[in-house]
C-alpha atoms as a PDB file:
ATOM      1  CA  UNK A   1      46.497 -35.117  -4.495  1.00  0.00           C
ATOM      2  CA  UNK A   2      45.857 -37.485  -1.916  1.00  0.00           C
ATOM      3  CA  UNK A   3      46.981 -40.573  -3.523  1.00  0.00           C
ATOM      4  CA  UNK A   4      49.924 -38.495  -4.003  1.00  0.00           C
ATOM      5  CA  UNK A   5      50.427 -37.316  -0.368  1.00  0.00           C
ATOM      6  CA  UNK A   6      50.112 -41.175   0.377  1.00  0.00           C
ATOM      7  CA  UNK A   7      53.391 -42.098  -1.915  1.00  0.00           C
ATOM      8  CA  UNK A   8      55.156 -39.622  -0.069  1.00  0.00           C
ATOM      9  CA  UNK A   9      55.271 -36.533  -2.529  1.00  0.00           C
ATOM     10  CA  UNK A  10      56.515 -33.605  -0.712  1.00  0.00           C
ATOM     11  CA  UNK A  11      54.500 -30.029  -1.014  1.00  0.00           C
ATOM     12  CA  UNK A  12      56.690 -28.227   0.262  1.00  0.00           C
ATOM     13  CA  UNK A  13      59.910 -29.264  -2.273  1.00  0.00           C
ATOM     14  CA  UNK A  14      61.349 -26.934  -4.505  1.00  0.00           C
ATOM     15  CA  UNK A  15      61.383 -28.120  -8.124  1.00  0.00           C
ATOM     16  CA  UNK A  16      64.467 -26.605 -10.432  1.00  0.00           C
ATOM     17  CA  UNK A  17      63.373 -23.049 -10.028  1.00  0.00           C
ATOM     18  CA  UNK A  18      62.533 -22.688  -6.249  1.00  0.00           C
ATOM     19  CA  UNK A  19      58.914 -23.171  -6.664  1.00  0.00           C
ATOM     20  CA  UNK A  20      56.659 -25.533  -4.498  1.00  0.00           C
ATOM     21  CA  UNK A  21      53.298 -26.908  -5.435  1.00  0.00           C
ATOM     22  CA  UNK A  22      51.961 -24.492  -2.682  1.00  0.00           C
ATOM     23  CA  UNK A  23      53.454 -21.486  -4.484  1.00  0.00           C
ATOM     24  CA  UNK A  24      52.640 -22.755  -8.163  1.00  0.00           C
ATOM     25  CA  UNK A  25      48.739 -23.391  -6.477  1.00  0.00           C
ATOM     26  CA  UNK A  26      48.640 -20.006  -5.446  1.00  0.00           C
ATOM     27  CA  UNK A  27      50.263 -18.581  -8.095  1.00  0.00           C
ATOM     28  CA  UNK A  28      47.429 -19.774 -10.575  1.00  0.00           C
ATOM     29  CA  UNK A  29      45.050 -18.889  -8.031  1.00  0.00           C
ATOM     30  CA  UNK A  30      43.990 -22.594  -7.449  1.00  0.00           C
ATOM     31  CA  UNK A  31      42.639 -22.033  -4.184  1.00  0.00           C
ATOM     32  CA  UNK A  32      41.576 -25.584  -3.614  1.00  0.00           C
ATOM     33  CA  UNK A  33      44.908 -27.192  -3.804  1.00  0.00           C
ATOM     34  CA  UNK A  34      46.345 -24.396  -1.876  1.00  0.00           C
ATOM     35  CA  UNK A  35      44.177 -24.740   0.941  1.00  0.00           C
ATOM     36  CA  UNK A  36      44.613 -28.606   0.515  1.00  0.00           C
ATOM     37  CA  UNK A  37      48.595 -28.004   0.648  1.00  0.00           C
ATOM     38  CA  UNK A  38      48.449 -25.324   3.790  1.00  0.00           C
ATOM     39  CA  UNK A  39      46.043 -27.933   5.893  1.00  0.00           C
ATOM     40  CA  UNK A  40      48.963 -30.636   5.792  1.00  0.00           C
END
């Protein structure tokens, strides 16, 4: 996630259907990325 954070990949950007990686993390309970995603 990092590396991608570093080549400029945007959490918070809605893919075709409105979701973010934030709400797709959360969504599938992935509680790591979330938290990675919400400390940005």
């Amino acid at each position: 996630m990092a590396l991608l954070r570093e080549r400029g990949a945007d959490p918070c950007r809605e893919n075709n259907y409105g979701q973010t990686p934030l709400g797709l993390a959360k969504l599938i309970a992935n509680y790591d990325v979330a938290q990675y995603f919400a400390d940005l």
